[in-house]
PDB file of N, CA and C in Angstrom:
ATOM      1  N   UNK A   1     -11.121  13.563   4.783  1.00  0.00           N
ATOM      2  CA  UNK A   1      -9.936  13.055   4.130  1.00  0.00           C
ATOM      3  C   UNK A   1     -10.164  11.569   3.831  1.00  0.00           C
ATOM      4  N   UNK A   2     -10.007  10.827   2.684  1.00  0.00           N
ATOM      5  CA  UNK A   2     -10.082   9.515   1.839  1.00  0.00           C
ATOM      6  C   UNK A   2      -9.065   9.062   2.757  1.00  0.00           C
ATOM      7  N   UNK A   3      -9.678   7.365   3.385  1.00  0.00           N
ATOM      8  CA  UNK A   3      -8.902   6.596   3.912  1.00  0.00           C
ATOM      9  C   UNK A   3      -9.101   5.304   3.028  1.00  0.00           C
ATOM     10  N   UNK A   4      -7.685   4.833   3.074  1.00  0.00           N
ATOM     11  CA  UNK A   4      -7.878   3.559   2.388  1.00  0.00           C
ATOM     12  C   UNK A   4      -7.630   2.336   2.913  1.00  0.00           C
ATOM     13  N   UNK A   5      -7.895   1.296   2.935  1.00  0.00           N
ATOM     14  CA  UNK A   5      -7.422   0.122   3.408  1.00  0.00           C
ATOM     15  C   UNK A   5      -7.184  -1.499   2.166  1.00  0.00           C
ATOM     16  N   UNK A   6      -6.328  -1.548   2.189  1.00  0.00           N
ATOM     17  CA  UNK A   6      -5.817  -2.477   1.061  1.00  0.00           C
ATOM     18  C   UNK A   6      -4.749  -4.022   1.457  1.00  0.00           C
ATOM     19  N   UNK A   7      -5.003  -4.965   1.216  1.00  0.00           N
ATOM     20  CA  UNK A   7      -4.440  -6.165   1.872  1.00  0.00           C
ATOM     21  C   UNK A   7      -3.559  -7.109   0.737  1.00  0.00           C
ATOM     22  N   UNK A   8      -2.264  -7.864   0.880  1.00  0.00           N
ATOM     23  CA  UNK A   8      -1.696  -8.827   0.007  1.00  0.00           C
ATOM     24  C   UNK A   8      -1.312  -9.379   0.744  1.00  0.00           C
ATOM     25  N   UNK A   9      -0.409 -10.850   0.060  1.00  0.00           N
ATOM     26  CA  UNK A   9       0.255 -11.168   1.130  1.00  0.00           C
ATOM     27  C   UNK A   9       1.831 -11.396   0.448  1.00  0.00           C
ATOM     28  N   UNK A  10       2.765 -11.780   1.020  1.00  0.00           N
ATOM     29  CA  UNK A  10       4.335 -11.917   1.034  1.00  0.00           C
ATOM     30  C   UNK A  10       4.412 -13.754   0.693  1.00  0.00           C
ATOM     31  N   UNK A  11       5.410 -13.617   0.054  1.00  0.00           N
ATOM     32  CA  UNK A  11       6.109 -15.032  -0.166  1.00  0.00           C
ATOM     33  C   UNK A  11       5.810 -15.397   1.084  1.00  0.00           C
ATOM     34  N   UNK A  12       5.875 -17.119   0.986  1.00  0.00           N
ATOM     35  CA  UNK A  12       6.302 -17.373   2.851  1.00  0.00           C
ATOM     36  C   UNK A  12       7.412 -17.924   2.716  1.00  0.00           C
ATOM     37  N   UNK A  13       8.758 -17.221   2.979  1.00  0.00           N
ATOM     38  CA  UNK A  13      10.009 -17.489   2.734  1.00  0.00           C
ATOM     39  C   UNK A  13      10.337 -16.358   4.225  1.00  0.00           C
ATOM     40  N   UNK A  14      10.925 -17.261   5.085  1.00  0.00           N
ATOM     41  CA  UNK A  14      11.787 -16.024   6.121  1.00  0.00           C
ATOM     42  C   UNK A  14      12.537 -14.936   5.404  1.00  0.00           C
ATOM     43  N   UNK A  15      13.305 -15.325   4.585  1.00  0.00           N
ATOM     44  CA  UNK A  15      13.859 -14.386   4.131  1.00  0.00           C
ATOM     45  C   UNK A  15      13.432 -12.890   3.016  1.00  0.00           C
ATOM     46  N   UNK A  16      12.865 -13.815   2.278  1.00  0.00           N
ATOM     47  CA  UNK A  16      12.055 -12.866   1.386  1.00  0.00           C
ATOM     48  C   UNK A  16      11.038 -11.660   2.527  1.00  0.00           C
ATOM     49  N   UNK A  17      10.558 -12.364   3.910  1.00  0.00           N
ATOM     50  CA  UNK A  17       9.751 -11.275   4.075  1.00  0.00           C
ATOM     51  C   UNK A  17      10.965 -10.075   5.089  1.00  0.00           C
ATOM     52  N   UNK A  18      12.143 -10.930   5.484  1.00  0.00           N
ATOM     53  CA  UNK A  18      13.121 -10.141   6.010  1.00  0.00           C
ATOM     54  C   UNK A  18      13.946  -8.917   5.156  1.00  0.00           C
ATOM     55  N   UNK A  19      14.032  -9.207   3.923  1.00  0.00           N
ATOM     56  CA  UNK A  19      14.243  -8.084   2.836  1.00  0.00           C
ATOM     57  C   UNK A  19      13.331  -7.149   2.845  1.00  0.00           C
ATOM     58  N   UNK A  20      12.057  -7.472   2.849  1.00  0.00           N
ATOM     59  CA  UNK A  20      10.815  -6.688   2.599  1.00  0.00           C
ATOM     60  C   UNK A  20      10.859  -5.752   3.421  1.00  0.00           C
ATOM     61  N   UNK A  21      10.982  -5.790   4.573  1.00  0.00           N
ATOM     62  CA  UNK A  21      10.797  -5.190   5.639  1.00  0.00           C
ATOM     63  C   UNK A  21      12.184  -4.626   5.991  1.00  0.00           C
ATOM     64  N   UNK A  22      12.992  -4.719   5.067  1.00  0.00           N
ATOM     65  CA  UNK A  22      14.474  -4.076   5.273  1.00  0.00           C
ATOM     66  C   UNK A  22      14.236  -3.132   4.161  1.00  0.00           C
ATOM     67  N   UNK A  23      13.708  -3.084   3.393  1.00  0.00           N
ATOM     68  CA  UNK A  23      13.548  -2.044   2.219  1.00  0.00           C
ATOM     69  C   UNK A  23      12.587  -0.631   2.763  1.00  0.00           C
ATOM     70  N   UNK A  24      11.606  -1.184   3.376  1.00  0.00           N
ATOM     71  CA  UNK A  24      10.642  -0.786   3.953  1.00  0.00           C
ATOM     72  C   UNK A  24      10.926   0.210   4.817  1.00  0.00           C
ATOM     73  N   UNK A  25      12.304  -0.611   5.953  1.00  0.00           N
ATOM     74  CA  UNK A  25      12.588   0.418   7.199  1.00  0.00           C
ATOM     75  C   UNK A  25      13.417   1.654   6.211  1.00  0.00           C
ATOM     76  N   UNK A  26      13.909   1.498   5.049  1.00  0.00           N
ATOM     77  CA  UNK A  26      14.885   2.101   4.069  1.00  0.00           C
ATOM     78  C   UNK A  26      13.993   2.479   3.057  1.00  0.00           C
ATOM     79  N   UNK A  27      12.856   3.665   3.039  1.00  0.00           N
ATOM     80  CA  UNK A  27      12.032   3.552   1.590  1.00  0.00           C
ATOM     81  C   UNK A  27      12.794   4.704   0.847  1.00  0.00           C
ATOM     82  N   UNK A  28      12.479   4.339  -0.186  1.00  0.00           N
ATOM     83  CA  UNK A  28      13.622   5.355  -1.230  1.00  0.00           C
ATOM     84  C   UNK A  28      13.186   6.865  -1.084  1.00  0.00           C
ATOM     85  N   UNK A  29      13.714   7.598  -0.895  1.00  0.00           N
ATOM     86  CA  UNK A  29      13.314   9.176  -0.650  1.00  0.00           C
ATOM     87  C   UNK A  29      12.477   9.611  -2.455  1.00  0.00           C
ATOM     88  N   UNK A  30      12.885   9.241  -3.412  1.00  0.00           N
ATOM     89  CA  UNK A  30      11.898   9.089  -4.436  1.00  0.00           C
ATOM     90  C   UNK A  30      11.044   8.851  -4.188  1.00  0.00           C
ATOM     91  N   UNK A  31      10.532   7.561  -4.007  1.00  0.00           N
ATOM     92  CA  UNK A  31       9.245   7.371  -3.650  1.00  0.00           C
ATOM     93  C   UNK A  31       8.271   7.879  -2.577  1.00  0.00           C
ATOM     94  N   UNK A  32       8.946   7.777  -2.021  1.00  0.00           N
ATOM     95  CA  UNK A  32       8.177   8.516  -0.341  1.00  0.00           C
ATOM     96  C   UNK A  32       7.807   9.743  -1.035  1.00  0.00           C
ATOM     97  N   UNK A  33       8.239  10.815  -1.518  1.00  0.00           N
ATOM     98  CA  UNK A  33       8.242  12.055  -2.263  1.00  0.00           C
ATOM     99  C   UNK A  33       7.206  12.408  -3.191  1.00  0.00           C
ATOM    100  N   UNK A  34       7.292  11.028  -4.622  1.00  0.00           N
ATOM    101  CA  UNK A  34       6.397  10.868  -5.533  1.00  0.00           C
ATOM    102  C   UNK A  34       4.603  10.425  -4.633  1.00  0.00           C
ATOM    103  N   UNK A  35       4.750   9.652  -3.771  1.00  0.00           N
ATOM    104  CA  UNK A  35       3.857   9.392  -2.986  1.00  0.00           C
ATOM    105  C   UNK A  35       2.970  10.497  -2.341  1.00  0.00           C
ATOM    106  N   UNK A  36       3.799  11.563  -1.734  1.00  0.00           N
ATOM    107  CA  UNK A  36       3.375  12.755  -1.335  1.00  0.00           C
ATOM    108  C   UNK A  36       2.685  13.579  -2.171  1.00  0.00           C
ATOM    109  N   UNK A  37       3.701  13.577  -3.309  1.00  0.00           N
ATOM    110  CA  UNK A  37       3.057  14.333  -4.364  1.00  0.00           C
ATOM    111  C   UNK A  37       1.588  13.965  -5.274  1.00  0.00           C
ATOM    112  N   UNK A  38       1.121  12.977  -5.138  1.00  0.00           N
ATOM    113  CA  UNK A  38       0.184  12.878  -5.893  1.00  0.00           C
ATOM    114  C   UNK A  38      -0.818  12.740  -4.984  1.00  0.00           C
ATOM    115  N   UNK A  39      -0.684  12.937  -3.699  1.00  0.00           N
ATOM    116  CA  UNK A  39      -1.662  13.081  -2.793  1.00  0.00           C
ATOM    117  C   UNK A  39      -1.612  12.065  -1.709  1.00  0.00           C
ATOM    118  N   UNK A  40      -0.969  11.389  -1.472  1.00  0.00           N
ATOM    119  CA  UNK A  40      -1.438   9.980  -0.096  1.00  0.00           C
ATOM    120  C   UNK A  40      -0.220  11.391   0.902  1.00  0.00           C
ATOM    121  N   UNK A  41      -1.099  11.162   2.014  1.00  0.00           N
ATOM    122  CA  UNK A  41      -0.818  12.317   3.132  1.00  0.00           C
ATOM    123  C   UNK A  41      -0.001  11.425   4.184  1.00  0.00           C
ATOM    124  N   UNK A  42      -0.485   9.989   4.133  1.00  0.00           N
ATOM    125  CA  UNK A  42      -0.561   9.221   5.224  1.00  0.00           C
ATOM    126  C   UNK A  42      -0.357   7.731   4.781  1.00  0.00           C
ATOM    127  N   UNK A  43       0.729   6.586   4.985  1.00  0.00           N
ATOM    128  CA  UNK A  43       0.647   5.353   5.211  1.00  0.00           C
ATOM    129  C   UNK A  43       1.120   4.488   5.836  1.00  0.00           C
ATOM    130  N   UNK A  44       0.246   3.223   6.218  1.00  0.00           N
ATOM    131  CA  UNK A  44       1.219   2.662   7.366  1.00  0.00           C
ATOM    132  C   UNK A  44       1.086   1.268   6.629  1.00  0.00           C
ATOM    133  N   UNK A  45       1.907   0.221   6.763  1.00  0.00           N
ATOM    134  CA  UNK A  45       2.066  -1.233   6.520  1.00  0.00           C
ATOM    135  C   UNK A  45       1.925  -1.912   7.510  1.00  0.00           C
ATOM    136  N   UNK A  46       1.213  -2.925   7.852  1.00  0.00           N
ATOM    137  CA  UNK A  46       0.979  -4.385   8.882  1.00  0.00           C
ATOM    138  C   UNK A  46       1.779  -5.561   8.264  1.00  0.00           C
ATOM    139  N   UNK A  47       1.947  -6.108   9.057  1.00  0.00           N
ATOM    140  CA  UNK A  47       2.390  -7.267   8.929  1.00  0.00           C
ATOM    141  C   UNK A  47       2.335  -8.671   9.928  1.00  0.00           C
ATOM    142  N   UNK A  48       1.688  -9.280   9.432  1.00  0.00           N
ATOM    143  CA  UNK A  48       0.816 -10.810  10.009  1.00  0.00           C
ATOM    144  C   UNK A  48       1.317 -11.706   9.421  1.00  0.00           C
ATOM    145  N   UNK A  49       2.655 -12.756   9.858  1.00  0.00           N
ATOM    146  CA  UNK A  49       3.024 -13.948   9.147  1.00  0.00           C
ATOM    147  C   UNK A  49       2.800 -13.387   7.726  1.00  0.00           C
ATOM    148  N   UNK A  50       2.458 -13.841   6.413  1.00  0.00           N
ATOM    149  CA  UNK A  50       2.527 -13.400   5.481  1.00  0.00           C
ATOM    150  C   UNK A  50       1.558 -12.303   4.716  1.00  0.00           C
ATOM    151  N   UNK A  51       0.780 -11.921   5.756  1.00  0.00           N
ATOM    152  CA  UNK A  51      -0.287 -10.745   5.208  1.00  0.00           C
ATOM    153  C   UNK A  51       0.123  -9.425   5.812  1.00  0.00           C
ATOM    154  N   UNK A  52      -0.144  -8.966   4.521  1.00  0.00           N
ATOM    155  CA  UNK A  52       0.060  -7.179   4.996  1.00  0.00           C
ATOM    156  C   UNK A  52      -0.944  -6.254   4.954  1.00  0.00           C
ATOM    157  N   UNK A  53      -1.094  -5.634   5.548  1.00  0.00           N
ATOM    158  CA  UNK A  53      -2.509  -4.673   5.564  1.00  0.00           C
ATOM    159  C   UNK A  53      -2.132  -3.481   5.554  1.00  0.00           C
ATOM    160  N   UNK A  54      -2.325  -2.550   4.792  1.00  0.00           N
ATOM    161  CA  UNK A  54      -1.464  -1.189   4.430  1.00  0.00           C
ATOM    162  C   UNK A  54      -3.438  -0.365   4.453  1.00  0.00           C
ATOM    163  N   UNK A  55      -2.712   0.713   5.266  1.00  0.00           N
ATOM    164  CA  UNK A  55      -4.024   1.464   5.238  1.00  0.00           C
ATOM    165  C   UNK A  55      -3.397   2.976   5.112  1.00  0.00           C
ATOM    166  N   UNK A  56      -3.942   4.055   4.141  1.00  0.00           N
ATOM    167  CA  UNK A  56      -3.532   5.290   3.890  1.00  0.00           C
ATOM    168  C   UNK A  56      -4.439   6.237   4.063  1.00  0.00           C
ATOM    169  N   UNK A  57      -4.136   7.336   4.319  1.00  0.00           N
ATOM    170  CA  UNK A  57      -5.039   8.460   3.542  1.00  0.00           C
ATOM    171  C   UNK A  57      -4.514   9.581   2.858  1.00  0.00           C
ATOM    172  N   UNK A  58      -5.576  10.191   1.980  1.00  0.00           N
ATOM    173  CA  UNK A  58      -5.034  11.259   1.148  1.00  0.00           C
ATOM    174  C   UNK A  58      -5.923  12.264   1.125  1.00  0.00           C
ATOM    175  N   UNK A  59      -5.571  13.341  -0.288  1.00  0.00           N
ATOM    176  CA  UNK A  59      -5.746  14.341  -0.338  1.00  0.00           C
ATOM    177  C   UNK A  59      -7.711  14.230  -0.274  1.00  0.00           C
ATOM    178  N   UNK A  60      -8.164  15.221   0.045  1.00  0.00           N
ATOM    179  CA  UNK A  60      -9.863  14.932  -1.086  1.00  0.00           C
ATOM    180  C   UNK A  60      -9.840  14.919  -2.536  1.00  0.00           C
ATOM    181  N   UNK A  61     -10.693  14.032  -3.333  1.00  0.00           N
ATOM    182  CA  UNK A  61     -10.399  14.402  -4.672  1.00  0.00           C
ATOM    183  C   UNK A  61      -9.752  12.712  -4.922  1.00  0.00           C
ATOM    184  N   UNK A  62      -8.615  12.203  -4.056  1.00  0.00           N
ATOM    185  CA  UNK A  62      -8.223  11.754  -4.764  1.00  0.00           C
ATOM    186  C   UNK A  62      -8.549  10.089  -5.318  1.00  0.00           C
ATOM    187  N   UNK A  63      -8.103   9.349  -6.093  1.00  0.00           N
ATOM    188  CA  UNK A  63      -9.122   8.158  -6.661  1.00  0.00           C
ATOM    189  C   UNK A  63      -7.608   6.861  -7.033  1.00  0.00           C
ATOM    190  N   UNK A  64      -7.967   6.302  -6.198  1.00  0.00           N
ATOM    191  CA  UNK A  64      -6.538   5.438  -6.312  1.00  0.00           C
ATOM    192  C   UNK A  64      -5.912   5.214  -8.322  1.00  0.00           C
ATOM    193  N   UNK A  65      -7.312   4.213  -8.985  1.00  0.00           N
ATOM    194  CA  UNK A  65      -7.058   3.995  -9.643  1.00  0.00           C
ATOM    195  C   UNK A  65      -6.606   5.059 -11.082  1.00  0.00           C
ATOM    196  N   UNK A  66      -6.716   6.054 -10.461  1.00  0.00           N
ATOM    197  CA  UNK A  66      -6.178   7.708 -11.402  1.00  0.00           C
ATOM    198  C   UNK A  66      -4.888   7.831 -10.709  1.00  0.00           C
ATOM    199  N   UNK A  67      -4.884   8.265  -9.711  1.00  0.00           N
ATOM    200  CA  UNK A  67      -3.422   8.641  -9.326  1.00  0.00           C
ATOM    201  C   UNK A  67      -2.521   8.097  -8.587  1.00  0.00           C
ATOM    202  N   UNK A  68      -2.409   6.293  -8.203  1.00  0.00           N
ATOM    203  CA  UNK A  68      -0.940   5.706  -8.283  1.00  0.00           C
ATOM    204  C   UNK A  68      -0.432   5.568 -10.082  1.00  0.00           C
ATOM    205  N   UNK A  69      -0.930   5.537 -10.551  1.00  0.00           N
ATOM    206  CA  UNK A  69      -0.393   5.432 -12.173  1.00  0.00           C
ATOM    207  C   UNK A  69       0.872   6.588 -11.785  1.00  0.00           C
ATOM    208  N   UNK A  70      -0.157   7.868 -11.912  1.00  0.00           N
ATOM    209  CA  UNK A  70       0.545   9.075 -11.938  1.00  0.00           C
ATOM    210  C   UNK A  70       1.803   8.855 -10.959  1.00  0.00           C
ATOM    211  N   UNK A  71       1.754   8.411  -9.729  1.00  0.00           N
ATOM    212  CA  UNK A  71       3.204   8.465  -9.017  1.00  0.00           C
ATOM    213  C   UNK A  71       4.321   7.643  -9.605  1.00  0.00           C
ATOM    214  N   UNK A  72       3.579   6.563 -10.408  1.00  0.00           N
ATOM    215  CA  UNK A  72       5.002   6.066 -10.966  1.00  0.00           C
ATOM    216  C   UNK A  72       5.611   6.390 -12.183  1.00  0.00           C
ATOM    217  N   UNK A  73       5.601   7.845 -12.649  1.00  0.00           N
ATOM    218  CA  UNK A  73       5.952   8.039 -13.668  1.00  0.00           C
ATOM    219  C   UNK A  73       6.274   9.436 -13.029  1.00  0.00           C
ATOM    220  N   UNK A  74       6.235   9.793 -11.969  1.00  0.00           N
ATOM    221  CA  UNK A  74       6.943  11.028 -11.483  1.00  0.00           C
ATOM    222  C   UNK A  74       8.419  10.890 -11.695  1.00  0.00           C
ATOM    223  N   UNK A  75       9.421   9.910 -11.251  1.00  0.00           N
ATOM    224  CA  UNK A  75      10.357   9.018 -10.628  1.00  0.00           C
ATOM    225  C   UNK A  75      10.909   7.576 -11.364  1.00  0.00           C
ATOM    226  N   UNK A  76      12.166   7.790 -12.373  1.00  0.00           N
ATOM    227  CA  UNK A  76      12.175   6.092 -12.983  1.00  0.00           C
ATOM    228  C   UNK A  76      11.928   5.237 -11.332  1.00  0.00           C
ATOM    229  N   UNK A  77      12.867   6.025 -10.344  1.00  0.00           N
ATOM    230  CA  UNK A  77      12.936   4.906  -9.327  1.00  0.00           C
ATOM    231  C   UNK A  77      11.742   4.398  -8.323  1.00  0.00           C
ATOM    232  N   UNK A  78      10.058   4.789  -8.936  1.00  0.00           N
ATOM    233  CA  UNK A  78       8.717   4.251  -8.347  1.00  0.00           C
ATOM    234  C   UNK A  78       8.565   3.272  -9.123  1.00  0.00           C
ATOM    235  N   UNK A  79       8.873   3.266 -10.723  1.00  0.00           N
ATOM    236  CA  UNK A  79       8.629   1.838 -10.773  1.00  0.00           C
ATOM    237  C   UNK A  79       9.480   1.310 -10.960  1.00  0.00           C
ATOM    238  N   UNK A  80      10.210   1.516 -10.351  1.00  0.00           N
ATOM    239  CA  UNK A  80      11.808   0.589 -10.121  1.00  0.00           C
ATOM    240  C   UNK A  80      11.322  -0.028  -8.949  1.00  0.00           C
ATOM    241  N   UNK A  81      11.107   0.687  -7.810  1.00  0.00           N
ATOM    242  CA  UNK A  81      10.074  -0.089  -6.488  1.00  0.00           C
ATOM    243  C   UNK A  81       9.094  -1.090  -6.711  1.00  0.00           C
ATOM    244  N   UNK A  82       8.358  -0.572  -7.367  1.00  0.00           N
ATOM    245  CA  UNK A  82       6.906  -1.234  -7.398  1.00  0.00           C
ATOM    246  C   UNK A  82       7.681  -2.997  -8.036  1.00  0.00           C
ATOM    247  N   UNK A  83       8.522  -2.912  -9.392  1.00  0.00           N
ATOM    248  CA  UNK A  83       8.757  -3.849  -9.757  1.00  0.00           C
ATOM    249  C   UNK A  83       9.384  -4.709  -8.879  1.00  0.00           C
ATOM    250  N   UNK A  84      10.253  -4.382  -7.995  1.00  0.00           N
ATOM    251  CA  UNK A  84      10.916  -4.691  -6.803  1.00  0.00           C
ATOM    252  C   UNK A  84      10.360  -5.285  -5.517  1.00  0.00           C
ATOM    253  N   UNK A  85       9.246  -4.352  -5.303  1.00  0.00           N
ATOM    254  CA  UNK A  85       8.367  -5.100  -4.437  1.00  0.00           C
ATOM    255  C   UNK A  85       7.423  -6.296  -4.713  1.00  0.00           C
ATOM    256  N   UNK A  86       7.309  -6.024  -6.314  1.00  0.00           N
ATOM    257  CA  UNK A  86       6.446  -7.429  -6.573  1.00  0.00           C
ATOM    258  C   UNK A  86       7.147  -8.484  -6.874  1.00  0.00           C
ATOM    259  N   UNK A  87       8.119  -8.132  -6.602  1.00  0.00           N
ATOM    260  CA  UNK A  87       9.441 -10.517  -6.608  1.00  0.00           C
ATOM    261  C   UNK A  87       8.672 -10.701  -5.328  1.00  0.00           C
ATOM    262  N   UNK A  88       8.721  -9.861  -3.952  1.00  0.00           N
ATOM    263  CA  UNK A  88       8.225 -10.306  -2.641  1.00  0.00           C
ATOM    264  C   UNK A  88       6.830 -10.737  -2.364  1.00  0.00           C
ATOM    265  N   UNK A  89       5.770 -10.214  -3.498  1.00  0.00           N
ATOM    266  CA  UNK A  89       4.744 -10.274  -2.883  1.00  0.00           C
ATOM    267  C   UNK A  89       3.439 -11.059  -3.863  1.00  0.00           C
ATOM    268  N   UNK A  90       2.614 -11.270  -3.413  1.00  0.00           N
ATOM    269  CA  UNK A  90       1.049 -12.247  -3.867  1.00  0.00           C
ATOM    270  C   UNK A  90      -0.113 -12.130  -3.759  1.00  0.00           C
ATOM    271  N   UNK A  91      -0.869 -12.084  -4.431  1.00  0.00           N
ATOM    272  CA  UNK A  91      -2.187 -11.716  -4.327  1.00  0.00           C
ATOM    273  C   UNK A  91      -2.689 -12.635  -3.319  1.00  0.00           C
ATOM    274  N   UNK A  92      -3.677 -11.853  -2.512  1.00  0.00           N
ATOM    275  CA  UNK A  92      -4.686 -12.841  -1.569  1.00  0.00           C
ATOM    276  C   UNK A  92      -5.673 -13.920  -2.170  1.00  0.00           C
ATOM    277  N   UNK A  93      -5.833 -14.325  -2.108  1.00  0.00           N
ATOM    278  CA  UNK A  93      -7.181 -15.874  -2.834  1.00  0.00           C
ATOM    279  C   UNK A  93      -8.137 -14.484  -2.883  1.00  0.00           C
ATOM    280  N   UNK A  94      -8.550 -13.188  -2.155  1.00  0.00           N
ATOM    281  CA  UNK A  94      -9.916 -12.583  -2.884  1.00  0.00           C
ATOM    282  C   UNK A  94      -9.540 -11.502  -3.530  1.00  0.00           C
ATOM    283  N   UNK A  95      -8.451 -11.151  -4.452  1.00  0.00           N
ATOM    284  CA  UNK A  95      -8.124 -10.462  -4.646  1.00  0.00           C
ATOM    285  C   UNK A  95      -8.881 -10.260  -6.445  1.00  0.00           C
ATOM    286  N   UNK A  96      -9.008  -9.315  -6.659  1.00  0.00           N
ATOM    287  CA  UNK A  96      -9.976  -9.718  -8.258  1.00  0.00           C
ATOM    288  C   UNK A  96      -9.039 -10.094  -9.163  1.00  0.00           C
ATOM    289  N   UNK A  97      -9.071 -10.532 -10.463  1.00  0.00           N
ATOM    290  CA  UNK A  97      -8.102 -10.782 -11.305  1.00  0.00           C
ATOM    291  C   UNK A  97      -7.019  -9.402 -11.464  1.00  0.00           C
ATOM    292  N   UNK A  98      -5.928  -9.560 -11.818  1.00  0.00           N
ATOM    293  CA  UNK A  98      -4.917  -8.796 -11.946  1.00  0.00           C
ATOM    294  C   UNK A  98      -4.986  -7.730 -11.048  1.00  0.00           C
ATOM    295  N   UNK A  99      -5.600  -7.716  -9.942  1.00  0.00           N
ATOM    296  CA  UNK A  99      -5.316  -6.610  -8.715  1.00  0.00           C
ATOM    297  C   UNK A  99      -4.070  -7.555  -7.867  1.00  0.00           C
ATOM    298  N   UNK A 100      -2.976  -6.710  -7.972  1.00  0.00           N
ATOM    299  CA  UNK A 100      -2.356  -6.335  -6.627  1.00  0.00           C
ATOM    300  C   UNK A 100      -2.329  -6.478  -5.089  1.00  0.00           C
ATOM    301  N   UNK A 101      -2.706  -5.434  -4.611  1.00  0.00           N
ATOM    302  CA  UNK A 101      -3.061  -5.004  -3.426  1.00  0.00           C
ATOM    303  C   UNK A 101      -4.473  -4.896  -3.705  1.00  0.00           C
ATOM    304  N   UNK A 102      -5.178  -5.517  -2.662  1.00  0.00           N
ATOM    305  CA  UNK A 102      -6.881  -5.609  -2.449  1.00  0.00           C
ATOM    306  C   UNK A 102      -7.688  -4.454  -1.763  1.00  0.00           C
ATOM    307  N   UNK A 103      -8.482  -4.182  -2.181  1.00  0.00           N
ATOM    308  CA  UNK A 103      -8.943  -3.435  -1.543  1.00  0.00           C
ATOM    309  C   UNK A 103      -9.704  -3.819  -0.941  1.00  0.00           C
ATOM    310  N   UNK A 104     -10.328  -3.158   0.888  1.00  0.00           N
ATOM    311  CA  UNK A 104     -10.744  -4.180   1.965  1.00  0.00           C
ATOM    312  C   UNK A 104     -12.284  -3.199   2.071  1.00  0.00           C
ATOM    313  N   UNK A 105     -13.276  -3.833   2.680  1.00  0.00           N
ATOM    314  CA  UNK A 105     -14.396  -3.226   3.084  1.00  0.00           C
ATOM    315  C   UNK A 105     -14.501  -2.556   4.184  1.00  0.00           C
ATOM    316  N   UNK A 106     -14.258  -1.592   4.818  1.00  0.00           N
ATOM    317  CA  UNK A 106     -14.665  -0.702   6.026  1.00  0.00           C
ATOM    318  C   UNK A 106     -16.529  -1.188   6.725  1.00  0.00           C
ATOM    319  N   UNK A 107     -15.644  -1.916   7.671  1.00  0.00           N
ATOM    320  CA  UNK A 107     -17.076  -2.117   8.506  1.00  0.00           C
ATOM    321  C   UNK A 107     -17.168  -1.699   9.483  1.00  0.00           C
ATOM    322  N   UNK A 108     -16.078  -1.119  10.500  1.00  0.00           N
ATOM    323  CA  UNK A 108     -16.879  -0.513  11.794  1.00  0.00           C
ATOM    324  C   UNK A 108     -15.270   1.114  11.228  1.00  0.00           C
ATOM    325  N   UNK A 109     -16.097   2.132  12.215  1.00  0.00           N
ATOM    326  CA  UNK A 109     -15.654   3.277  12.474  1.00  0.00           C
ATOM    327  C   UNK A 109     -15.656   3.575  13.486  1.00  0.00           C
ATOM    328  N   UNK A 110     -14.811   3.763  14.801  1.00  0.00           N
ATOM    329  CA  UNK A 110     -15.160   4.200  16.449  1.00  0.00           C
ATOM    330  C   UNK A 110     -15.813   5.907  16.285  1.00  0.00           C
ATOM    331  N   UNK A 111     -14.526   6.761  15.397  1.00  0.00           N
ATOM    332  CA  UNK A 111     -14.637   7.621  15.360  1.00  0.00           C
ATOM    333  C   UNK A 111     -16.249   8.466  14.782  1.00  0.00           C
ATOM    334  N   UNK A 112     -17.033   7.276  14.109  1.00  0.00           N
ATOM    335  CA  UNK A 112     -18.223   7.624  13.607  1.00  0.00           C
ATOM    336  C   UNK A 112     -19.424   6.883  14.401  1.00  0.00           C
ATOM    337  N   UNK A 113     -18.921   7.070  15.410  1.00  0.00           N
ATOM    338  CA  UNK A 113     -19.822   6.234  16.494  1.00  0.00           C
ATOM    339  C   UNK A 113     -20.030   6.941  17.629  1.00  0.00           C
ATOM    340  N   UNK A 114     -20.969   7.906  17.633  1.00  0.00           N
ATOM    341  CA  UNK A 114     -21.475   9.010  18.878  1.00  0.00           C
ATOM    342  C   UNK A 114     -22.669   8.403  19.464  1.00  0.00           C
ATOM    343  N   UNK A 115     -22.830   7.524  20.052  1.00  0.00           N
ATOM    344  CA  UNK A 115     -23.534   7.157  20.828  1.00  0.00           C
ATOM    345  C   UNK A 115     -22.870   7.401  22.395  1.00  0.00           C
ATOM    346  N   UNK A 116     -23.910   7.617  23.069  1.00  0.00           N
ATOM    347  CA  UNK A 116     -23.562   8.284  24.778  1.00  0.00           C
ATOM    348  C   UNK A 116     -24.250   7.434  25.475  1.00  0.00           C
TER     349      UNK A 116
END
């Protein structure tokens, strides 16, 4: 199963990241739904002073840059979110031009580590 790991960061405004995380504990049953449907099985959000580290997994098969498009057009109200979530949030300094959410390098695995 495709795991992902992806990083941004949040305004640094107390408040702005106190909304964030009030939306968050409240995610729209649309989205959560549209999310399912196009394959992410699995996600969780971090949060570090203003960095977030969101790591998922999904279906096999699936390829981020093909199918979040597809979830936001399941649902007016995904990119009603997405637009919503981006007043709160900022690209990291390594983030490539016009990416979003970053995508992070996988360097260690416990679970792929059978040594005795």
């Amino acid at each position: 199963m495709p795991e992902f790991a992806l990083t941004l960061n949040l305004k640094n405004d107390p408040e702005i990241i106190a909304q964030y995380k009030k939306y968050h504990a409240e995610a729209w049953p649309e989205v959560v739904e549209a999310l399912k449907e196009v394959g992410v099985i699995n996600m969780k959000i971090w949060l570090l002073g203003c960095r977030l580290f969101m790591v998922y997994k999904a279906k096999e098969g699936f390829v981020p840059e093909l199918d979040f498009p597809k979830y936001l057009k399941l649902h007016p109200r995904c990119q009603e979110w997405e637009d919503l979530m981006g007043t709160f949030q900022e690209p990291v300094a390594e983030a490539k031009p016009g990416e979003k959410w970053a995508a992070m390098e996988k360097v260690f695995d416990l679970e792929k580590e059978n040594r005795t």
